[in-house]
N, C-alpha and C. Protein backbone atom coordinates (compact mmCIF):
# COMPACT_ATOMS: atom_id res chain seq x y z
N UNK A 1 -34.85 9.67 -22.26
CA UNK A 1 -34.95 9.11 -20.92
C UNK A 1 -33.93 7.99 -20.71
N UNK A 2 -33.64 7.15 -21.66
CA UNK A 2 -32.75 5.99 -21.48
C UNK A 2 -31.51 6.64 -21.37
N UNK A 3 -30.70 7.83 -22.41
CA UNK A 3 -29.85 7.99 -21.91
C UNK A 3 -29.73 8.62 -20.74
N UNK A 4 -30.74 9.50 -20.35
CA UNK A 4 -30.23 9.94 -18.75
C UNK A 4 -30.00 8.93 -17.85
N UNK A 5 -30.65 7.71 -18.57
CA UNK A 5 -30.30 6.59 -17.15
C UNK A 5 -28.83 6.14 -17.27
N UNK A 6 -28.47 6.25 -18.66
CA UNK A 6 -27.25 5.87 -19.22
C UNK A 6 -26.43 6.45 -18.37
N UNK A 7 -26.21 7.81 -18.38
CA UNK A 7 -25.89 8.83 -17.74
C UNK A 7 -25.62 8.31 -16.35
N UNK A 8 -26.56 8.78 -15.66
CA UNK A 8 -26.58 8.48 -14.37
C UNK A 8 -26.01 6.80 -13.82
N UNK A 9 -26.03 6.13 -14.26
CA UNK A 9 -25.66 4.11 -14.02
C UNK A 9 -24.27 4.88 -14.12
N UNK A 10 -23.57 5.41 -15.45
CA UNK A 10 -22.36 5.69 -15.63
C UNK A 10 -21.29 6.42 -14.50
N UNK A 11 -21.85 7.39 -14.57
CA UNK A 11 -21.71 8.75 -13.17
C UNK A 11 -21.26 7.69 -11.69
N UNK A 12 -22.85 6.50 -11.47
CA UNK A 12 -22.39 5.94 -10.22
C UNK A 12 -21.36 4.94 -10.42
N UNK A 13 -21.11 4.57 -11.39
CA UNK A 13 -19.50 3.57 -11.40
C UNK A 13 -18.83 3.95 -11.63
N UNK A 14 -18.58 5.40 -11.75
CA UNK A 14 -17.33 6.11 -11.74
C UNK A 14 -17.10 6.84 -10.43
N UNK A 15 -17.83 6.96 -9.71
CA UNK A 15 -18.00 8.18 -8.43
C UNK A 15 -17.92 7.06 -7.10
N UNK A 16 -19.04 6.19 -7.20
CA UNK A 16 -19.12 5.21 -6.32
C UNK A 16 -18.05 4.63 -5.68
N UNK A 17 -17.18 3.57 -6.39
CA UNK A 17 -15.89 3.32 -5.94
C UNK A 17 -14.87 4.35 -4.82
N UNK A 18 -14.95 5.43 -5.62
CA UNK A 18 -14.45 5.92 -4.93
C UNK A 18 -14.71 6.89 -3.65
N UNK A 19 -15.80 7.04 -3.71
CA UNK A 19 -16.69 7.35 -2.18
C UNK A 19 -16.73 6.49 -1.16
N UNK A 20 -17.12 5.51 -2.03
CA UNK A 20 -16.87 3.83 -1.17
C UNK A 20 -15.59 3.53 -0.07
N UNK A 21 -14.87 3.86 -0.61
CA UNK A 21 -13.07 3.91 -0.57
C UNK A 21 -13.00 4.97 0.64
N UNK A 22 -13.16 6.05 -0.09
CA UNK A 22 -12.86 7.28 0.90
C UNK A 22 -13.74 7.05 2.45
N UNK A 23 -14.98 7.12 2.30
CA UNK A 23 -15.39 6.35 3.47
C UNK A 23 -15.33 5.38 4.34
N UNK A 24 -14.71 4.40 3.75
CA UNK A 24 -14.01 3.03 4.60
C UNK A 24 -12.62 3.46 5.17
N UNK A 25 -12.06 4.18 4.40
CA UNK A 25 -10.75 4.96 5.40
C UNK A 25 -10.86 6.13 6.33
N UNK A 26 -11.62 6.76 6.40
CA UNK A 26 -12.30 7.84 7.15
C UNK A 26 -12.75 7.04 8.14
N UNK A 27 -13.48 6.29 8.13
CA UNK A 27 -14.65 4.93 9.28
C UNK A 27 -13.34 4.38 10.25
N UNK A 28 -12.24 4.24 9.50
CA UNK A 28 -10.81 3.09 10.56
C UNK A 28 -10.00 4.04 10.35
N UNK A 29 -10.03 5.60 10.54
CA UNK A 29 -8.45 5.78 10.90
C UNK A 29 -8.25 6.42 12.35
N UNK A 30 -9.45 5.79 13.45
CA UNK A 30 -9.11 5.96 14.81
C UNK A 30 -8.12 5.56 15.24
N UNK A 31 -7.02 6.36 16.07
CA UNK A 31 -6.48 5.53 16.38
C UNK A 31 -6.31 4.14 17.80
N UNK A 32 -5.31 3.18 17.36
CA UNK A 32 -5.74 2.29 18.07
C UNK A 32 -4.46 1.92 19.02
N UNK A 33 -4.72 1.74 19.66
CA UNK A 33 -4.08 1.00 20.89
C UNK A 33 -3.56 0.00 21.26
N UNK A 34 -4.20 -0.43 20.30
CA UNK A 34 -3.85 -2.14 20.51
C UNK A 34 -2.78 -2.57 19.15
N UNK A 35 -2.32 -1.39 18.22
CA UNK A 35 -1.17 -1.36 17.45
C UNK A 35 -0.04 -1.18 17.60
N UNK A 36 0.73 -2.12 17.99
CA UNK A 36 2.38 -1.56 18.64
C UNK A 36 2.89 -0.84 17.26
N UNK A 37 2.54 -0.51 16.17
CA UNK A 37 3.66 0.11 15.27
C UNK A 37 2.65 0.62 14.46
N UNK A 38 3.55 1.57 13.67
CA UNK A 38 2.74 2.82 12.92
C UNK A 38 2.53 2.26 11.46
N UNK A 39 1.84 2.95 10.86
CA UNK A 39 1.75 3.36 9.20
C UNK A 39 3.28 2.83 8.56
N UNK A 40 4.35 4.01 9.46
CA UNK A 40 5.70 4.02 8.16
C UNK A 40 6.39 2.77 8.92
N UNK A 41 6.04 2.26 10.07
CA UNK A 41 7.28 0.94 10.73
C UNK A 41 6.58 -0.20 9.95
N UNK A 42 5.15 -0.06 9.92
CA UNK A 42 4.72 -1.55 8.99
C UNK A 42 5.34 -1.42 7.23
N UNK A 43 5.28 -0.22 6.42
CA UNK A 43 6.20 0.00 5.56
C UNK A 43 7.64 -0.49 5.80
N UNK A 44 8.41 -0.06 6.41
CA UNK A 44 9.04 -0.52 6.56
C UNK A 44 9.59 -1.90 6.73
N UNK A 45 8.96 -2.68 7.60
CA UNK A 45 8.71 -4.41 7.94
C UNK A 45 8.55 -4.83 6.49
N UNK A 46 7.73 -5.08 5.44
CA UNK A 46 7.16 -4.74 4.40
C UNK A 46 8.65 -5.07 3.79
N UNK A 47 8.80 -3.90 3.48
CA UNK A 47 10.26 -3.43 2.45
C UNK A 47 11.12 -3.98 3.18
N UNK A 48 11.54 -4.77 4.38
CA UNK A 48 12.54 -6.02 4.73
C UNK A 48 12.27 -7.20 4.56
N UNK A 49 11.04 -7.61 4.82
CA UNK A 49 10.27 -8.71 4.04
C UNK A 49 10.18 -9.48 3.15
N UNK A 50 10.43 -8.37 1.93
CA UNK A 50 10.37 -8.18 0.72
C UNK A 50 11.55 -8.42 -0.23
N UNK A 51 12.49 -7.63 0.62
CA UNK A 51 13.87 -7.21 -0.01
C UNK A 51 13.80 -6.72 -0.70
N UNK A 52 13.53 -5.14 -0.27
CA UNK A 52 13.55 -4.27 -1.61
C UNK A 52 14.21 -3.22 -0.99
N UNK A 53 16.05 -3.98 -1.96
CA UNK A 53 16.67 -3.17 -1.21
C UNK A 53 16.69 -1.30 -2.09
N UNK A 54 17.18 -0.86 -1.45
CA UNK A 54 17.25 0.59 -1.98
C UNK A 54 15.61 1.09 -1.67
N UNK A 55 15.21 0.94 -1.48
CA UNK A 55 13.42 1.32 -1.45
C UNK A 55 13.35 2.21 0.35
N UNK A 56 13.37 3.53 0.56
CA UNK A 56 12.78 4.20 1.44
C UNK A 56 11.73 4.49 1.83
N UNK A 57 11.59 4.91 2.66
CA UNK A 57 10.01 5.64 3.27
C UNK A 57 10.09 6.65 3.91
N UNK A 58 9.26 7.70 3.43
CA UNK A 58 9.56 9.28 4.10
C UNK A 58 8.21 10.33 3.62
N UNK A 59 7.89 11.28 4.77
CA UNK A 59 7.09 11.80 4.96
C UNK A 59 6.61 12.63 3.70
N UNK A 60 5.61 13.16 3.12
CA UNK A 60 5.19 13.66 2.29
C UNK A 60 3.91 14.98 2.77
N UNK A 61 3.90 15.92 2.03
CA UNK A 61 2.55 16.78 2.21
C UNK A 61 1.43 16.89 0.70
N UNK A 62 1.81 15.49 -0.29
CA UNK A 62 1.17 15.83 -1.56
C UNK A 62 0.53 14.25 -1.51
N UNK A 63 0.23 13.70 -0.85
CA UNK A 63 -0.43 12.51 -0.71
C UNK A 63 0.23 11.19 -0.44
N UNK A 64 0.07 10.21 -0.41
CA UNK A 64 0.25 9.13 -0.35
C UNK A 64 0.35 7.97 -1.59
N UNK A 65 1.85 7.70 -2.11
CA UNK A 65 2.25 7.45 -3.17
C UNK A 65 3.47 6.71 -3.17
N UNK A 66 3.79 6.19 -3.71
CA UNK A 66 5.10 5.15 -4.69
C UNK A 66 5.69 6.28 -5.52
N UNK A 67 7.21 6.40 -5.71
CA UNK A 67 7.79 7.24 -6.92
C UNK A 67 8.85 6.21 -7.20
N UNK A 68 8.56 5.50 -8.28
CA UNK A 68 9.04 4.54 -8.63
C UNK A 68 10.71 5.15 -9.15
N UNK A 69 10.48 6.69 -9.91
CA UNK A 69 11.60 7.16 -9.87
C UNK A 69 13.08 7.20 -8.95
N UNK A 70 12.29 7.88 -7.69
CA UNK A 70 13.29 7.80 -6.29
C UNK A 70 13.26 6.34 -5.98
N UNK A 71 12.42 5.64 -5.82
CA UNK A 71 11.93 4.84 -5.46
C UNK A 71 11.67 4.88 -3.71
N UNK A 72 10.57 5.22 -3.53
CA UNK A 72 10.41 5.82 -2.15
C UNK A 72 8.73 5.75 -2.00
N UNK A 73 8.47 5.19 -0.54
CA UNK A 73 7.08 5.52 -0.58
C UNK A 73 6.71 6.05 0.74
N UNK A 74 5.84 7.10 -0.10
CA UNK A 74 5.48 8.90 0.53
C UNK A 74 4.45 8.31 1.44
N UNK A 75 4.26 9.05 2.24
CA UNK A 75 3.30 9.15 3.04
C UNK A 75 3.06 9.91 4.18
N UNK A 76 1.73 10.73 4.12
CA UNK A 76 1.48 11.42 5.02
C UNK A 76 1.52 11.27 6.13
N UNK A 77 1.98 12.18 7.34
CA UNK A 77 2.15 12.47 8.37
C UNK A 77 1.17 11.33 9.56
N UNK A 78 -0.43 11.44 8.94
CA UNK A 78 -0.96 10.97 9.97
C UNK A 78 -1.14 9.33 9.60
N UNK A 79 -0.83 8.80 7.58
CA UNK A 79 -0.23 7.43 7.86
C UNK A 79 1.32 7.04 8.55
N UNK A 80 2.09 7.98 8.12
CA UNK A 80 3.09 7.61 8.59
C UNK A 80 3.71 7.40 10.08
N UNK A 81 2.67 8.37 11.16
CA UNK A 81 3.24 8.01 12.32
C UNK A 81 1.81 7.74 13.18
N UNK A 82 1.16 7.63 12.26
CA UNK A 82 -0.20 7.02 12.38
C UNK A 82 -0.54 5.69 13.06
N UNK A 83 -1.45 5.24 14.15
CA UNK A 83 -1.41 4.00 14.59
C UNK A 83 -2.62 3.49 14.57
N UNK A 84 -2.98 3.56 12.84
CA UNK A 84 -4.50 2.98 12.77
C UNK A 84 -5.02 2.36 11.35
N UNK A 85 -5.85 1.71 11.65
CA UNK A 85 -6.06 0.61 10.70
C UNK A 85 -5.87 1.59 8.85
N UNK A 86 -6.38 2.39 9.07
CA UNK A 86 -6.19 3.35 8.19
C UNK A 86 -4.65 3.33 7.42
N UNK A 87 -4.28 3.74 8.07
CA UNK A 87 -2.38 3.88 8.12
C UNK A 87 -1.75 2.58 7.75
N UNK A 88 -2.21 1.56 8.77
CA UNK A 88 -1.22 0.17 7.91
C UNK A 88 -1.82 -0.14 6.55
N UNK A 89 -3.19 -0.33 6.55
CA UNK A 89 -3.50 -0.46 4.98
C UNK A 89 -2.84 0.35 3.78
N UNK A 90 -2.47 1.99 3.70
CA UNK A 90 -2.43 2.21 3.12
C UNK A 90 -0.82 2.38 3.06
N UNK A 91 -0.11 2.17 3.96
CA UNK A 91 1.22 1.92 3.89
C UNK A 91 1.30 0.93 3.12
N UNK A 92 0.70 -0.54 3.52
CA UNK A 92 1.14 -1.65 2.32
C UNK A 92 0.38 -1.16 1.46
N UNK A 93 -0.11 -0.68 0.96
CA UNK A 93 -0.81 -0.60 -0.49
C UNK A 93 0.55 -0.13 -1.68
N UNK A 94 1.08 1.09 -0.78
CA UNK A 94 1.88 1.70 -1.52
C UNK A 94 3.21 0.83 -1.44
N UNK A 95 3.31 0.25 -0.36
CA UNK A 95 4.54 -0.72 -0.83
C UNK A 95 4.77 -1.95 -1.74
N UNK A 96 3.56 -2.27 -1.58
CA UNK A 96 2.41 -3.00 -3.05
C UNK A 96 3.54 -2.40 -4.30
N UNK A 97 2.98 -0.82 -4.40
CA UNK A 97 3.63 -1.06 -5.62
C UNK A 97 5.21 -0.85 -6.09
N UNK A 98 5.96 -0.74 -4.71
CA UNK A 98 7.49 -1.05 -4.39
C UNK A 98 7.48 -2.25 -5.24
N UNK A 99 6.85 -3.38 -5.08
CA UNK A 99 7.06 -4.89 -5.03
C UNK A 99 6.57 -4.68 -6.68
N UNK A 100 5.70 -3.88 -6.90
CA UNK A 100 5.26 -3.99 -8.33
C UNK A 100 6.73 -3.54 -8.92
N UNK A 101 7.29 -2.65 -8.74
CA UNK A 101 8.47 -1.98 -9.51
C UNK A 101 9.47 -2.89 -9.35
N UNK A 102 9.92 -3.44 -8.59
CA UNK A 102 11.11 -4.47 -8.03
C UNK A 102 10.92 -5.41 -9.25
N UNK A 103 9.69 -6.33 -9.43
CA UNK A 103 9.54 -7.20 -10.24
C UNK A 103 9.38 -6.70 -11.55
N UNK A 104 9.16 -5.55 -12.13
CA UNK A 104 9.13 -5.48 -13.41
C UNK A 104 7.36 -5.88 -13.71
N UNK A 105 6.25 -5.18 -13.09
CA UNK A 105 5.13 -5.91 -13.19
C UNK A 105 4.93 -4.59 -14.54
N UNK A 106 3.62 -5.22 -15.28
CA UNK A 106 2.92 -4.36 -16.21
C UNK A 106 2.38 -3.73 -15.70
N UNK A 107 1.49 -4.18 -14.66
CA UNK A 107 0.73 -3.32 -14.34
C UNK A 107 1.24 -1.62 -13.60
N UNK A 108 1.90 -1.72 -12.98
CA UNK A 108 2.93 -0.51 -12.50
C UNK A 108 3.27 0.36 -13.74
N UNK A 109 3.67 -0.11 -14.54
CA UNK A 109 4.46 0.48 -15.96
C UNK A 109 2.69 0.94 -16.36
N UNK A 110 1.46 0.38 -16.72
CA UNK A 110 0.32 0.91 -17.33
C UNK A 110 -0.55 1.89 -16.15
N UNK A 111 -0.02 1.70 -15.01
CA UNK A 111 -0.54 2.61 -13.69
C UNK A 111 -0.06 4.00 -13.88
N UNK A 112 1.56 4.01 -14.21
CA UNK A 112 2.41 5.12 -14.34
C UNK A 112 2.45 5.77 -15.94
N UNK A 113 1.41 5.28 -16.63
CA UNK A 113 1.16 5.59 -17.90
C UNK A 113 2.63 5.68 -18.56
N UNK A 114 3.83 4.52 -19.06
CA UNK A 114 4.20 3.99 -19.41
C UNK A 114 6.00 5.07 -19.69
N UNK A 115 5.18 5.80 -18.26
CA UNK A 115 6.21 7.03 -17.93
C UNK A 115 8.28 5.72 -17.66
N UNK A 116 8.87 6.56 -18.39
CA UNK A 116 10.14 6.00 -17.89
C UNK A 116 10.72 6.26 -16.86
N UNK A 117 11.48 4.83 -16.59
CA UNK A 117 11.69 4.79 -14.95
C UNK A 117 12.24 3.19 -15.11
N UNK A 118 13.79 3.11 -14.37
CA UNK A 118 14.67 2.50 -14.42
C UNK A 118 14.39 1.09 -13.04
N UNK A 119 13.78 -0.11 -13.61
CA UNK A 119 13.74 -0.50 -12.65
C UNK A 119 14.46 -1.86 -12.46
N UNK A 120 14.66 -1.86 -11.15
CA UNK A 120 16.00 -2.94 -10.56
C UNK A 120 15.78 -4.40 -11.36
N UNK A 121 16.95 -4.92 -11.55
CA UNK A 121 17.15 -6.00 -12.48
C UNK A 121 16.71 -7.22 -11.18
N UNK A 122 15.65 -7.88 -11.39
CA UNK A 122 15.01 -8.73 -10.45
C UNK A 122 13.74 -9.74 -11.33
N UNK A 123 14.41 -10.97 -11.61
CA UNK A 123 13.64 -12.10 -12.68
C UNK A 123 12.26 -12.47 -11.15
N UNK A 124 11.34 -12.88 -11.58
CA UNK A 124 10.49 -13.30 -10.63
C UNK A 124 10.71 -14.29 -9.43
N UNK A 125 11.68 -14.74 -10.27
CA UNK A 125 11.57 -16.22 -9.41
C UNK A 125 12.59 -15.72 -8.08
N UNK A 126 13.83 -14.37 -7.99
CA UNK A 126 14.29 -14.35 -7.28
C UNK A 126 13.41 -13.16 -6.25
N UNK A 127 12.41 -13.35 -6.09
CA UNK A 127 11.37 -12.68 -4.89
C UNK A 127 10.83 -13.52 -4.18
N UNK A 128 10.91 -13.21 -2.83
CA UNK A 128 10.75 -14.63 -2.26
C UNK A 128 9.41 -13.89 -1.32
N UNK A 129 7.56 -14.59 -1.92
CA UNK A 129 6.73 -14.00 -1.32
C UNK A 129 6.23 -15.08 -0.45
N UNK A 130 5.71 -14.38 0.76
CA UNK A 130 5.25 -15.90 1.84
C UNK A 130 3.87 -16.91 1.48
N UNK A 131 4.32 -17.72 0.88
CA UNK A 131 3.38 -18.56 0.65
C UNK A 131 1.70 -18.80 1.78
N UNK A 132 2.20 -18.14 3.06
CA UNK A 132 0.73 -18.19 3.76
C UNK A 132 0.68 -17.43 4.22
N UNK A 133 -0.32 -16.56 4.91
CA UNK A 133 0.11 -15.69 6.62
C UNK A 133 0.70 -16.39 7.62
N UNK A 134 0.99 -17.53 7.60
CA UNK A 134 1.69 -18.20 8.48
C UNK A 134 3.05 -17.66 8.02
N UNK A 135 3.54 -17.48 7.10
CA UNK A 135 5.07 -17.74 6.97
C UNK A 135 5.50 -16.28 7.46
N UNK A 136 4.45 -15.20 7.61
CA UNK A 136 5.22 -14.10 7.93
C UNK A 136 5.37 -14.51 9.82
N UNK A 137 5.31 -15.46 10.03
CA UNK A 137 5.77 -15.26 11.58
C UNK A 137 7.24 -16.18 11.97
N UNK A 138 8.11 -16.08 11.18
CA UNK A 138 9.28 -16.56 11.37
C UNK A 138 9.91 -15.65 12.30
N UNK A 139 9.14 -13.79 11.86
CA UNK A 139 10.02 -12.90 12.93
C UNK A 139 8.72 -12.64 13.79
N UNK A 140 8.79 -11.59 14.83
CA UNK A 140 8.02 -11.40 15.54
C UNK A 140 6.83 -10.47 14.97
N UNK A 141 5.46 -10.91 15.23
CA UNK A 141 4.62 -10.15 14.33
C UNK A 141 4.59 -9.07 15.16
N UNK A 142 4.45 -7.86 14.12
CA UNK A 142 4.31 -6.26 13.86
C UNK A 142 2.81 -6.49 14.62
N UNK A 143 1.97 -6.84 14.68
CA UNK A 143 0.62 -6.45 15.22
C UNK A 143 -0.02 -7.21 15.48
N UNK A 144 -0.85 -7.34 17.00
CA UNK A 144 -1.51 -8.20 17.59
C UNK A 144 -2.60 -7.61 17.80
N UNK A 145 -3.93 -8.10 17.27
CA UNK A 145 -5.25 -7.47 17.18
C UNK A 145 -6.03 -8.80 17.48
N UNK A 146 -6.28 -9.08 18.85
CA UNK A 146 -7.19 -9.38 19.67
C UNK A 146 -6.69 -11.14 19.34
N UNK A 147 -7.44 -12.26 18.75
CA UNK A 147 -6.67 -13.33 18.99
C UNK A 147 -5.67 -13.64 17.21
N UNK A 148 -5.91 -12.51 16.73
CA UNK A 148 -5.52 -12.53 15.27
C UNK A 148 -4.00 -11.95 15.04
N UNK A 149 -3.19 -12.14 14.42
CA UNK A 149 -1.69 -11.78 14.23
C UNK A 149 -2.04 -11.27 12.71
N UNK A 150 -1.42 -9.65 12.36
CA UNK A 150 -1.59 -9.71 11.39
C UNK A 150 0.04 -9.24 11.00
N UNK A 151 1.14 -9.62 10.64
CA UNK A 151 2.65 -9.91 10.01
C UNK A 151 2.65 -8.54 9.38
């Protein structure tokens, strides 16, 4: 009996998360109206931001992903020209790990199971990240959602 509970506790922290997940993006990927820019233009903003130069963005039909190889981040059709909460999240996610590869993070290298892949010569200190949400409004913010600016 204990291990079936074993079992089962196990099963839901492995399954959970990610139901969790899948359902919170399913729940926001209406689209919205009140988003002047898509999935791949907030990628984009992002990867100027950032300065990550050489780093593209282009449509995909095998999911939504980083190829640290090309260095390019994929994304489906309905994030990429997508205008919903759905879409910008998961655009930066994946440009997330642009910024992971740029810097030389571990974690990227133990994500990609320690697969080789040539990445740009960039010491930490020369990444310049915005110290607040304030600092991303030097340019004009990408999205105005009700009295909130989100850069």
């Amino acid at each position: 009996m204990l291990y079936a509970i074993l079992i089962i506790v196990l099963f839901a922290l492995m399954f959970l998360p990610q139901f969790a997940t899948r359902h919170l993006l399913e729940k926001h990927s209406q689209v919205r109206k009140d988003f002047p820019g898509t999935g791949g233009e907030f990628a984009q903003h992002l990867i100027g931001r950032f300065q990550l130069q050489g780093v593209t963005v282009e449509a995909t039909n095998s999911g939504d992903h980083y190829d640290p190889a090309a260095r390019t981040v994929r994304l489906t059709e309905d994030k990429l020209g997508g205008k919903s909460l759905t879409a910008v999240v998961v655009a930066a996610h994946e440009v997330g790990h642009a910024i992971q590869h740029h810097t030389r993070s571990r974690a990227l290298q133990v994500r990609s199971g320690y697969r080789k892949y040539k990445a740009p010569i960039c010491p930490s200190s020369e990444v310049s990240y915005p110290k607040s949400p304030h600092s991303f409004t030097a340019q004009a913010p990408i999205f105005t959602v009700g009295p909130t600016q989100i850069a």
